[in-house]
N, C-alpha and C. Protein backbone atom coordinates (compact mmCIF):
# COMPACT_ATOMS: atom_id res chain seq x y z
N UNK A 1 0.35 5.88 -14.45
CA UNK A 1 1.23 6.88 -13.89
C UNK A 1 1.58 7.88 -14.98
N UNK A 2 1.75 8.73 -14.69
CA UNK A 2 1.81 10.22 -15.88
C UNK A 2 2.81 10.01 -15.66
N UNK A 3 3.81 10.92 -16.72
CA UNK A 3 4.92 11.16 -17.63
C UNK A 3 6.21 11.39 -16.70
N UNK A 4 5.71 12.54 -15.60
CA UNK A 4 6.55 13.37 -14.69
C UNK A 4 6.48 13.01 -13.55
N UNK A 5 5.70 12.00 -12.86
CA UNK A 5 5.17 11.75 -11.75
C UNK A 5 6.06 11.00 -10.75
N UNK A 6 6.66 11.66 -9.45
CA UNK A 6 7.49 11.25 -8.48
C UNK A 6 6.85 10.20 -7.39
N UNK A 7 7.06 9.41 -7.05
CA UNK A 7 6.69 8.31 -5.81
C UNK A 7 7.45 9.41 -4.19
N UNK A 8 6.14 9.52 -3.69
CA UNK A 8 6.62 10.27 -2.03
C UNK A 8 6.22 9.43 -0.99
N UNK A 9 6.06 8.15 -0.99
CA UNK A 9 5.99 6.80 -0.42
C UNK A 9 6.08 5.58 -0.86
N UNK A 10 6.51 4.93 -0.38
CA UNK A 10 7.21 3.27 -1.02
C UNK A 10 7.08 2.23 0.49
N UNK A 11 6.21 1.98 0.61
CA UNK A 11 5.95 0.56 1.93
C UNK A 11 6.27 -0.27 1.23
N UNK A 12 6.97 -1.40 1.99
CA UNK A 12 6.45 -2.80 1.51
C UNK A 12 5.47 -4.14 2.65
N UNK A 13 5.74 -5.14 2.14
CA UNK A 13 5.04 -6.00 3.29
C UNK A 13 3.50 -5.85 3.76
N UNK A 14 2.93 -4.97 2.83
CA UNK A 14 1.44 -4.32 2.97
C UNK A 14 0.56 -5.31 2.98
N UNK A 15 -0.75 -5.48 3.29
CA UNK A 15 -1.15 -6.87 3.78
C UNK A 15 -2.63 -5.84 3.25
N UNK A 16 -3.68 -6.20 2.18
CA UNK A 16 -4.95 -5.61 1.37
C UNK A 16 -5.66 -6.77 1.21
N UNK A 17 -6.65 -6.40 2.55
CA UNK A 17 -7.74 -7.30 2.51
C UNK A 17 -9.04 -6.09 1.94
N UNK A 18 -9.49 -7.00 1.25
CA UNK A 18 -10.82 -6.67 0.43
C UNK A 18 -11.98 -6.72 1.43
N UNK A 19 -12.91 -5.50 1.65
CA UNK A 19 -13.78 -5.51 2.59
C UNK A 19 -15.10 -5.40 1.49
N UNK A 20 -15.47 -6.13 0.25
CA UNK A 20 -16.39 -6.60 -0.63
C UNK A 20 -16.97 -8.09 -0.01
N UNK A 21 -18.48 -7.59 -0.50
CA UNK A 21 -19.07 -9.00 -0.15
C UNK A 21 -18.84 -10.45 -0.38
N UNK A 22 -17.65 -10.35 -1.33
CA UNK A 22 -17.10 -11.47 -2.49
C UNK A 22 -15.86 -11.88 -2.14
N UNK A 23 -15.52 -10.31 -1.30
CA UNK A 23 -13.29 -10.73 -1.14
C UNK A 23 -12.90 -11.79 -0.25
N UNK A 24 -12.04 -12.52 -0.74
CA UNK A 24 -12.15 -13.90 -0.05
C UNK A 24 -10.29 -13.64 0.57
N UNK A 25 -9.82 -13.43 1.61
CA UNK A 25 -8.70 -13.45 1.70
C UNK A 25 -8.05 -12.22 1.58
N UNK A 26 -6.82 -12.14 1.84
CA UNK A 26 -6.23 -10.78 1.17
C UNK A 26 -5.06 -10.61 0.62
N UNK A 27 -4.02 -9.89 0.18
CA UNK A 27 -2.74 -10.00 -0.71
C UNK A 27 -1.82 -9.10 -0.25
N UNK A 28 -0.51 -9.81 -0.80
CA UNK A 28 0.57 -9.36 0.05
C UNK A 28 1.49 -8.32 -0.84
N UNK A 29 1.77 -7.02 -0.71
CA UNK A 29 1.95 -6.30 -1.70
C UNK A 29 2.72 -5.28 -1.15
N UNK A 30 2.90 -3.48 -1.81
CA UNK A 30 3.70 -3.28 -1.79
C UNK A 30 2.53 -1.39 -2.08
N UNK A 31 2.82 -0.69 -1.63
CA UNK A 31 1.93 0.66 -1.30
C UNK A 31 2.58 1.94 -1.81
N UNK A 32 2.29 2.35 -2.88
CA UNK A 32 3.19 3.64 -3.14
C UNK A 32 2.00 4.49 -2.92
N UNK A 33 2.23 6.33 -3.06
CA UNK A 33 1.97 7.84 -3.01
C UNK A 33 2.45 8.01 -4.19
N UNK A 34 2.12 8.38 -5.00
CA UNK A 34 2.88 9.29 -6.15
C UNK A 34 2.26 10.31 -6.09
N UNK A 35 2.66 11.12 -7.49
CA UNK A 35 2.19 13.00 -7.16
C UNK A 35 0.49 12.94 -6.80
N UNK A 36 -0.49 11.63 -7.91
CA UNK A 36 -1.91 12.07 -8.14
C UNK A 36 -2.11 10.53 -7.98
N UNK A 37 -1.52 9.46 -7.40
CA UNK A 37 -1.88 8.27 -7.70
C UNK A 37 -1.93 7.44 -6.23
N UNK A 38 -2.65 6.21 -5.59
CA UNK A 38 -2.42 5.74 -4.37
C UNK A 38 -2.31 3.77 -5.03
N UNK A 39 -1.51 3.95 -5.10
CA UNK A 39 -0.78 2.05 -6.26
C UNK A 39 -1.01 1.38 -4.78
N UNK A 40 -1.16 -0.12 -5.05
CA UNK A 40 -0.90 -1.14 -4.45
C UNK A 40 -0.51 -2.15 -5.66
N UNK A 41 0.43 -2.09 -5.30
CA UNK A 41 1.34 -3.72 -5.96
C UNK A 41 1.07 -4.91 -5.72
N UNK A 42 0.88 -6.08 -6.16
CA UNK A 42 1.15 -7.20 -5.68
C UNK A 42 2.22 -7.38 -5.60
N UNK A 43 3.11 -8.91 -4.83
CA UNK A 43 4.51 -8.77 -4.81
C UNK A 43 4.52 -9.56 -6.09
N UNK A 44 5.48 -9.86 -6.66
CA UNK A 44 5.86 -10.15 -8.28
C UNK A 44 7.00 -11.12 -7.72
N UNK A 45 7.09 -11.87 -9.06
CA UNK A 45 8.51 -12.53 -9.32
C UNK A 45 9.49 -11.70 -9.15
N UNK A 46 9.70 -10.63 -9.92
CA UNK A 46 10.83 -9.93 -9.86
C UNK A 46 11.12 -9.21 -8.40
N UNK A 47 10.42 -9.16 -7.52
CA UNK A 47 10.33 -8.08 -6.40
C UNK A 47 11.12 -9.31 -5.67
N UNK A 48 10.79 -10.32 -5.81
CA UNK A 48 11.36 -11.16 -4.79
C UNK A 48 12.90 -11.05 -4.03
N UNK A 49 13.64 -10.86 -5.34
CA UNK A 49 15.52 -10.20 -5.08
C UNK A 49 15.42 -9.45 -3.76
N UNK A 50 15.09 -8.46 -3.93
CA UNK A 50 15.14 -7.67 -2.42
C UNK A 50 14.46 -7.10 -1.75
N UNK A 51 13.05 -7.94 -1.73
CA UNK A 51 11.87 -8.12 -1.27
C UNK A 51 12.43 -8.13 0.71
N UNK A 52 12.67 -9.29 0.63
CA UNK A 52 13.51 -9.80 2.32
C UNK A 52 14.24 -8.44 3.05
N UNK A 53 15.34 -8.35 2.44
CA UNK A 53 15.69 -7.43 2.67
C UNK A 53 15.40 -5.75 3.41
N UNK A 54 14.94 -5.50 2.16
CA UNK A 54 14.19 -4.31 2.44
C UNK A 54 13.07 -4.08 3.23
N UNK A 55 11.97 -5.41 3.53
CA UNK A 55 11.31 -5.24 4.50
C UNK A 55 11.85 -5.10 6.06
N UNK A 56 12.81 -6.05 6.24
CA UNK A 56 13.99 -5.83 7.12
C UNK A 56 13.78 -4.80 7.59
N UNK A 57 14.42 -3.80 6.95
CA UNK A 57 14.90 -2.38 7.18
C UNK A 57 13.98 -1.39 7.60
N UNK A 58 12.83 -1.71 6.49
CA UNK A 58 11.43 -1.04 6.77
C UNK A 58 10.94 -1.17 8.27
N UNK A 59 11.19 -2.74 8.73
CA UNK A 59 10.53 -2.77 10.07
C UNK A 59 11.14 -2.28 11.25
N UNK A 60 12.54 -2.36 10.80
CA UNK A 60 13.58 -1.16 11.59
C UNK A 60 13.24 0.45 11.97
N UNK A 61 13.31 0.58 10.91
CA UNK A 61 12.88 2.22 10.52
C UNK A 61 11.72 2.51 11.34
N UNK A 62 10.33 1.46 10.65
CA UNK A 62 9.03 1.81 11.60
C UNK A 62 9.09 1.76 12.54
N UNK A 63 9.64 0.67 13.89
CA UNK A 63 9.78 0.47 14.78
C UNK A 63 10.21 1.86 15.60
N UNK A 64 11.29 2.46 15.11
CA UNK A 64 12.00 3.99 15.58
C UNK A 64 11.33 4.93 14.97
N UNK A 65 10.50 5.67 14.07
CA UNK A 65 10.28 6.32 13.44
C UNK A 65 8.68 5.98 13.01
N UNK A 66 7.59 5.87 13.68
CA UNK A 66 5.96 5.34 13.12
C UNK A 66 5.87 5.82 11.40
N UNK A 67 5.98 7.28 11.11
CA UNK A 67 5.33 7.46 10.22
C UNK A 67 5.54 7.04 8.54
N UNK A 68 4.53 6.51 8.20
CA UNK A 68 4.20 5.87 7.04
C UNK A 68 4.97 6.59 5.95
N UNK A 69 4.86 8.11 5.96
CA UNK A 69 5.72 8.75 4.78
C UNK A 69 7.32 8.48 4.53
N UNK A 70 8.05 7.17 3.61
CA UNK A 70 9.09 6.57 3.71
C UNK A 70 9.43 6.75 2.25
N UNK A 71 10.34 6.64 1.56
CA UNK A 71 10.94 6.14 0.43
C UNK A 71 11.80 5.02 0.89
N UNK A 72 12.09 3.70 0.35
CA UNK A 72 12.67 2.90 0.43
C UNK A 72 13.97 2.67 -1.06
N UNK A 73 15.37 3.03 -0.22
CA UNK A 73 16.10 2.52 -1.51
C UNK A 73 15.78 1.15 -2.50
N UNK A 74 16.74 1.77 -3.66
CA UNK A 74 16.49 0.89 -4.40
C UNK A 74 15.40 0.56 -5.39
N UNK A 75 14.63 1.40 -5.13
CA UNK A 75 13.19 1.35 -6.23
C UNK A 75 12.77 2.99 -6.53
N UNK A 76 12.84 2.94 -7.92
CA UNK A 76 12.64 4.35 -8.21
C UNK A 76 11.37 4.51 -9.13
N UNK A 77 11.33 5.65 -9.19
CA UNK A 77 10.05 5.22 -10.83
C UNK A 77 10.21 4.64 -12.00
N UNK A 78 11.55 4.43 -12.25
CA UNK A 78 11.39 3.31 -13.68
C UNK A 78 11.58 1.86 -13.29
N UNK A 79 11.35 1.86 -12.04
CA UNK A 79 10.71 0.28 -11.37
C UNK A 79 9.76 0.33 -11.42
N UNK A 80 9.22 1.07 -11.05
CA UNK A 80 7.41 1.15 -11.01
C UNK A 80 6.68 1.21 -12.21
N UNK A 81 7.44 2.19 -13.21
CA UNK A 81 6.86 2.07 -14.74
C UNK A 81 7.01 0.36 -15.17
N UNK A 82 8.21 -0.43 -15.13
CA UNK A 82 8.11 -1.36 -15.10
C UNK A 82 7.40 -2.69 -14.45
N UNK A 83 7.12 -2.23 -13.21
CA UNK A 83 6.39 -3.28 -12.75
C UNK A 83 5.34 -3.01 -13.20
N UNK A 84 4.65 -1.97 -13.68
CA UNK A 84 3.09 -1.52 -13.88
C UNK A 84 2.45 -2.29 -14.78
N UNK A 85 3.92 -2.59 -15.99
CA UNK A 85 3.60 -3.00 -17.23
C UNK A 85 3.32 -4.28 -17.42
N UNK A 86 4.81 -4.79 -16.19
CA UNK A 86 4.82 -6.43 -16.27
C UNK A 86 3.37 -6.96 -14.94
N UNK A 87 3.13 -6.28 -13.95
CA UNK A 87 2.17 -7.25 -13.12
C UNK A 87 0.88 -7.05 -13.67
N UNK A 88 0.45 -8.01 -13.99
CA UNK A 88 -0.93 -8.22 -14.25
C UNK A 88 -2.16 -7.34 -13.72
N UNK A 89 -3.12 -6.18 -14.48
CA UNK A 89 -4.00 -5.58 -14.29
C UNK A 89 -4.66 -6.08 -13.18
N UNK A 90 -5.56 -8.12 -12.78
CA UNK A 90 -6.18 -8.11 -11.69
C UNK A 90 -5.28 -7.53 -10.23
N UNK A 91 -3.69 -7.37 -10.32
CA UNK A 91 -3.21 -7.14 -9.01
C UNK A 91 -2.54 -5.87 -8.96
N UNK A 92 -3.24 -4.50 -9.75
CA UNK A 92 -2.83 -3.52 -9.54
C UNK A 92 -3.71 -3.12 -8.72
N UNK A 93 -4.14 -1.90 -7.87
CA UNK A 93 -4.87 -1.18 -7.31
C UNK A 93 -4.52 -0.03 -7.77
N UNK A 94 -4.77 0.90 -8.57
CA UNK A 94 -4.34 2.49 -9.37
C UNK A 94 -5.38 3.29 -9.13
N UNK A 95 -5.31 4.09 -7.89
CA UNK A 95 -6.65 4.74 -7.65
C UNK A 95 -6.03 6.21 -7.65
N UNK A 96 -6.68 7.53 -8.30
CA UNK A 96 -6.24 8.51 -8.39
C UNK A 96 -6.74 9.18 -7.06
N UNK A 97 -6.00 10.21 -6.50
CA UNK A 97 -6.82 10.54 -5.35
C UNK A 97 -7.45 11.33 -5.45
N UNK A 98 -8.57 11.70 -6.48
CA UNK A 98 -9.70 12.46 -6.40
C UNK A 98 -11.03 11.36 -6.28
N UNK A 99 -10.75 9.39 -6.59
CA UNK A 99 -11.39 8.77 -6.63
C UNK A 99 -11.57 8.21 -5.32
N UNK A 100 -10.81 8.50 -4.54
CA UNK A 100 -10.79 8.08 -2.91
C UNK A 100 -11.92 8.92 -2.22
N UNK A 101 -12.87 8.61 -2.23
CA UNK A 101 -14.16 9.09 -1.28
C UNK A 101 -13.65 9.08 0.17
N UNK A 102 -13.36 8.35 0.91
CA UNK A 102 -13.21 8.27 2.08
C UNK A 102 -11.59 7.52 2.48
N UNK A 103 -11.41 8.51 3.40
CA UNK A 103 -9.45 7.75 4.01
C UNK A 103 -10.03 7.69 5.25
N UNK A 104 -9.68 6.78 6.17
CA UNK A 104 -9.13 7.32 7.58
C UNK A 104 -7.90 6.16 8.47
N UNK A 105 -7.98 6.35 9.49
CA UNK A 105 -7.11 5.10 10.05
C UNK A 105 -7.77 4.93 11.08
N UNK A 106 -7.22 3.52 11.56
CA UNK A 106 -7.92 2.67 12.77
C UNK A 106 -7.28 1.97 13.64
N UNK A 107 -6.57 2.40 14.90
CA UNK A 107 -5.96 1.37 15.53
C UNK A 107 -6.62 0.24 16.02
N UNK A 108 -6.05 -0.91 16.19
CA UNK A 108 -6.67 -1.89 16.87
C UNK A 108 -5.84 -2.44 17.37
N UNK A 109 -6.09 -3.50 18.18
CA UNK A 109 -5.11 -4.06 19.44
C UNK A 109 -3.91 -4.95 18.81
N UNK A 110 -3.91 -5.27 17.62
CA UNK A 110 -3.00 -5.83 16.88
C UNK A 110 -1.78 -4.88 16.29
N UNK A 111 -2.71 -3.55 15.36
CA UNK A 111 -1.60 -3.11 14.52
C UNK A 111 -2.63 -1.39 14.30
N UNK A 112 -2.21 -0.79 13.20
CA UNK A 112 -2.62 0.24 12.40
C UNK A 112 -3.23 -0.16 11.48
N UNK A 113 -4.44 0.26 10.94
CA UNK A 113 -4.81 0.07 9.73
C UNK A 113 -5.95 1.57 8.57
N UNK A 114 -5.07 1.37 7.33
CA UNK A 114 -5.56 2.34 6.59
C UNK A 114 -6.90 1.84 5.58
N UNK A 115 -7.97 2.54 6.33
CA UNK A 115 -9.25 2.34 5.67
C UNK A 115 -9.45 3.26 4.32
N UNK A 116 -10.06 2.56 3.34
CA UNK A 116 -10.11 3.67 2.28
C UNK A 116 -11.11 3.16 1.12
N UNK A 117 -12.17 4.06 1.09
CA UNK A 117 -13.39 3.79 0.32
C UNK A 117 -13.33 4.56 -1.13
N UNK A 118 -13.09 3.69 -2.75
CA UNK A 118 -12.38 4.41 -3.45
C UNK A 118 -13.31 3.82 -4.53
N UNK A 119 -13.61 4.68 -5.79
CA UNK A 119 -14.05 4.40 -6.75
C UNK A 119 -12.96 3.55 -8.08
N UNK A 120 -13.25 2.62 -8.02
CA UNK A 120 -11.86 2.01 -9.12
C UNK A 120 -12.53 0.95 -10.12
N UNK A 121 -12.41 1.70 -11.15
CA UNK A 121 -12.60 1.17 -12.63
C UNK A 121 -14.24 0.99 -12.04
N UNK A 122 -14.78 2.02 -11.94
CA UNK A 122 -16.32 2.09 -12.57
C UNK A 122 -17.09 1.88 -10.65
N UNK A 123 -16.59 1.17 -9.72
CA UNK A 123 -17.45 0.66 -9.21
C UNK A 123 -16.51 0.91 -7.48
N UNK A 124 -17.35 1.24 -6.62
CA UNK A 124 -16.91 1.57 -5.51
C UNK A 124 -16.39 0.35 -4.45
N UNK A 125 -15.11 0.75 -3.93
CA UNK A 125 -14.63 -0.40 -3.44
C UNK A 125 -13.96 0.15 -1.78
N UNK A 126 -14.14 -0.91 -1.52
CA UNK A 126 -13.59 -0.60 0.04
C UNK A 126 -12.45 -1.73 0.56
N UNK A 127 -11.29 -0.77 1.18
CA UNK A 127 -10.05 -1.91 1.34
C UNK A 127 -9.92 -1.18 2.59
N UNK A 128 -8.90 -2.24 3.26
CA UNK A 128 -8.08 -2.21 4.76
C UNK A 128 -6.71 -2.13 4.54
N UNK A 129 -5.37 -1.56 4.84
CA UNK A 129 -4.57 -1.97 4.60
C UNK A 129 -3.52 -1.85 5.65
N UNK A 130 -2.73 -3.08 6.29
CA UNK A 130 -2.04 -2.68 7.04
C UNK A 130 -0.31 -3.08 6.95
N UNK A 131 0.50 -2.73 7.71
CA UNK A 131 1.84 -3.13 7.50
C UNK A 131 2.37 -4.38 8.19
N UNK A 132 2.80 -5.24 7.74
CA UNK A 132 3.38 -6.90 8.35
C UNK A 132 4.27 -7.08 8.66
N UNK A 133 4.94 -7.46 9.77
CA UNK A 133 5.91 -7.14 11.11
C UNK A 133 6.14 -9.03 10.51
N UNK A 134 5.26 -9.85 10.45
CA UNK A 134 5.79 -10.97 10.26
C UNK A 134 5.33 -12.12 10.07
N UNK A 135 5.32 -13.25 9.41
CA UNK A 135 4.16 -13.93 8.21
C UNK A 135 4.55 -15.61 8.70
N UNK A 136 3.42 -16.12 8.53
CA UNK A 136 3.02 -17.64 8.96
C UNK A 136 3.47 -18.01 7.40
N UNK A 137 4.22 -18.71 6.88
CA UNK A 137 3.88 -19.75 5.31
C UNK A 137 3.43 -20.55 5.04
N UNK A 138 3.13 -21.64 6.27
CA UNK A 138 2.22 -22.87 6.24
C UNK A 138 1.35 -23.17 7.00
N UNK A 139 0.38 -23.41 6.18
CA UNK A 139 0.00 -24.16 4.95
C UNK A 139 -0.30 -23.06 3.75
N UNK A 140 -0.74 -21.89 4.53
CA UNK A 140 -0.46 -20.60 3.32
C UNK A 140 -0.20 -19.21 4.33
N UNK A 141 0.46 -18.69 3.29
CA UNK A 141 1.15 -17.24 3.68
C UNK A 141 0.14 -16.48 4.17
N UNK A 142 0.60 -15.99 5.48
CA UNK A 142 -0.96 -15.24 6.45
C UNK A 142 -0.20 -14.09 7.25
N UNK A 143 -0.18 -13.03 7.10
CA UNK A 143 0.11 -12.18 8.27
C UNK A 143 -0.11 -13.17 10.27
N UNK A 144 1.40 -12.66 10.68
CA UNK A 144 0.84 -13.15 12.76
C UNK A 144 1.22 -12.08 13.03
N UNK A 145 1.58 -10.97 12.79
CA UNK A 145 2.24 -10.02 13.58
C UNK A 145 2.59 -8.52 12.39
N UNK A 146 1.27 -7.69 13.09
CA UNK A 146 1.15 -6.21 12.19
C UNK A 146 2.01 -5.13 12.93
N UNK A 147 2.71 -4.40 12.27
CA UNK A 147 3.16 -3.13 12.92
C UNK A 147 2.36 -1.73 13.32
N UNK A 148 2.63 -1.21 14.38
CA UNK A 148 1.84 -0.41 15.00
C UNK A 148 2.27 1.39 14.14
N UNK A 149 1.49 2.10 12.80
CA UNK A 149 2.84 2.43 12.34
C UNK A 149 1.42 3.63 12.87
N UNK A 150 1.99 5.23 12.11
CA UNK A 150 1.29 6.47 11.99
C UNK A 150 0.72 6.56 10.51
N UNK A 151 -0.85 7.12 10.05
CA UNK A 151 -1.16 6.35 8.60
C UNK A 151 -1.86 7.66 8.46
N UNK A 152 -1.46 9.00 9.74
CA UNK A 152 -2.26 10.73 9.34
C UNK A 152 -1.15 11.18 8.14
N UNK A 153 0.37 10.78 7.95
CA UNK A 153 0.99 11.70 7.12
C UNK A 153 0.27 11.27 5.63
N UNK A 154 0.01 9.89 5.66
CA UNK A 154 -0.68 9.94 3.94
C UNK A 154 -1.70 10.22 4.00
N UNK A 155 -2.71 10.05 5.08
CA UNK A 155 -3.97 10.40 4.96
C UNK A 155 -3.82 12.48 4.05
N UNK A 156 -2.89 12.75 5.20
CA UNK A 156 -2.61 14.35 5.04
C UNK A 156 -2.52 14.68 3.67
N UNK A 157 -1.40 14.07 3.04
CA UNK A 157 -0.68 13.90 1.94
C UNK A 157 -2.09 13.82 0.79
N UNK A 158 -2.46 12.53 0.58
CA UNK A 158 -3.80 12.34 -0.04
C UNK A 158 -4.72 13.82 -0.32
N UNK A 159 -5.49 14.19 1.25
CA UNK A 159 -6.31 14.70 1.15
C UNK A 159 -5.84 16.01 0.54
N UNK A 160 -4.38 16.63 0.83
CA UNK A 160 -4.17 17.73 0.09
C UNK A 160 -4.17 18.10 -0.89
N UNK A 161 -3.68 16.70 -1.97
CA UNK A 161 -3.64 16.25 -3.21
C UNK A 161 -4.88 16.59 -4.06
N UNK A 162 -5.82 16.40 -3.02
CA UNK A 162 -7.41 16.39 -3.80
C UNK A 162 -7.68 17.37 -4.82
N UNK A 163 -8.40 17.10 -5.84
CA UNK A 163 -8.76 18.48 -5.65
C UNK A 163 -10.97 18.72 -5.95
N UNK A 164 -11.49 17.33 -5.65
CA UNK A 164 -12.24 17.49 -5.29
C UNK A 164 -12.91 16.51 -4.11
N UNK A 165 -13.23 17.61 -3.48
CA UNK A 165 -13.69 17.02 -2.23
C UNK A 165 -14.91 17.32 -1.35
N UNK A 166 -15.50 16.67 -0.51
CA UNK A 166 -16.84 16.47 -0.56
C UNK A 166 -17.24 18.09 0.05
């Protein structure tokens, strides 16, 4: 994240399944916009405090309001500089959006989901990502229930950002 750089989206409860020949499963995390950046978080130890919470609210909000473009109190950018530092490189996703080849979205009979074909650290990758309304824990933590949200304001957002494009 650069020096000056503002967050203009903050999801949580984000659910990034890996659409690689290898990705086994997927992870439960947390989706920012910044000025030039598209982050996926894993959730962390520390996120846990008001992790609950705030998804809460989030699913409130979405429920009345679809679109994806949100700030969520309570987390600003020197959370994010911090979490960047403390979560472990395998569970960042830091893709600049000139490295995003392809965005789009996809409804399906379950939920919304944001497709996005992105060059990251050398090698082209393709993810799904959608928002989680509400989670199975046993025998392991699984999305049962996705929210139906709107995923054109970041697509919008993104593509404007570009500044090269096909």
């Amino acid at each position: 994240m650069e020096f000056n750089e503002k967050i203009h989206t903050h999801l949580m409860s984000v659910w990034r399944e890996s659409k690689s020949f290898f990705g086994v499963g997927g992870k439960e995390g947390m989706l920012l916009l910044t000025d030039n950046h598209f982050i996926f978080l894993k959730r962390t130890e520390r996120m846990k405090k008001w992790w609950g919470a705030v998804t809460k609210r989030q699913v409130v909000s979405l429920l009345q309001n679809r679109s994806t473009i949100q700030r969520l109190d309570g987390y600003e950018e020197k959370d994010l500089q911090i979490d960047l530092k403390e979560v472990k490189e395998k569970y960042i996703s830091k893709i600049t959006f000139d490295n995003i080849l392809e965005i789009e979205e996809e409804e399906k009979t379950w939920g919304s989901v944001l497709k996005i074909e992105a060059v990251e650290n050398g090698k082209k990758k393709n993810y799904e990502f959608s928002i989680v309304q509400d989670w199975v824990k046993y025998p392991i933590k699984d999305p049962t229930k996705y929210l139906n949200v709107d995923w054109k304001p970041c697509i919008e957002f993104i593509k404007s950002r570009q500044r090269v494009t096909k």
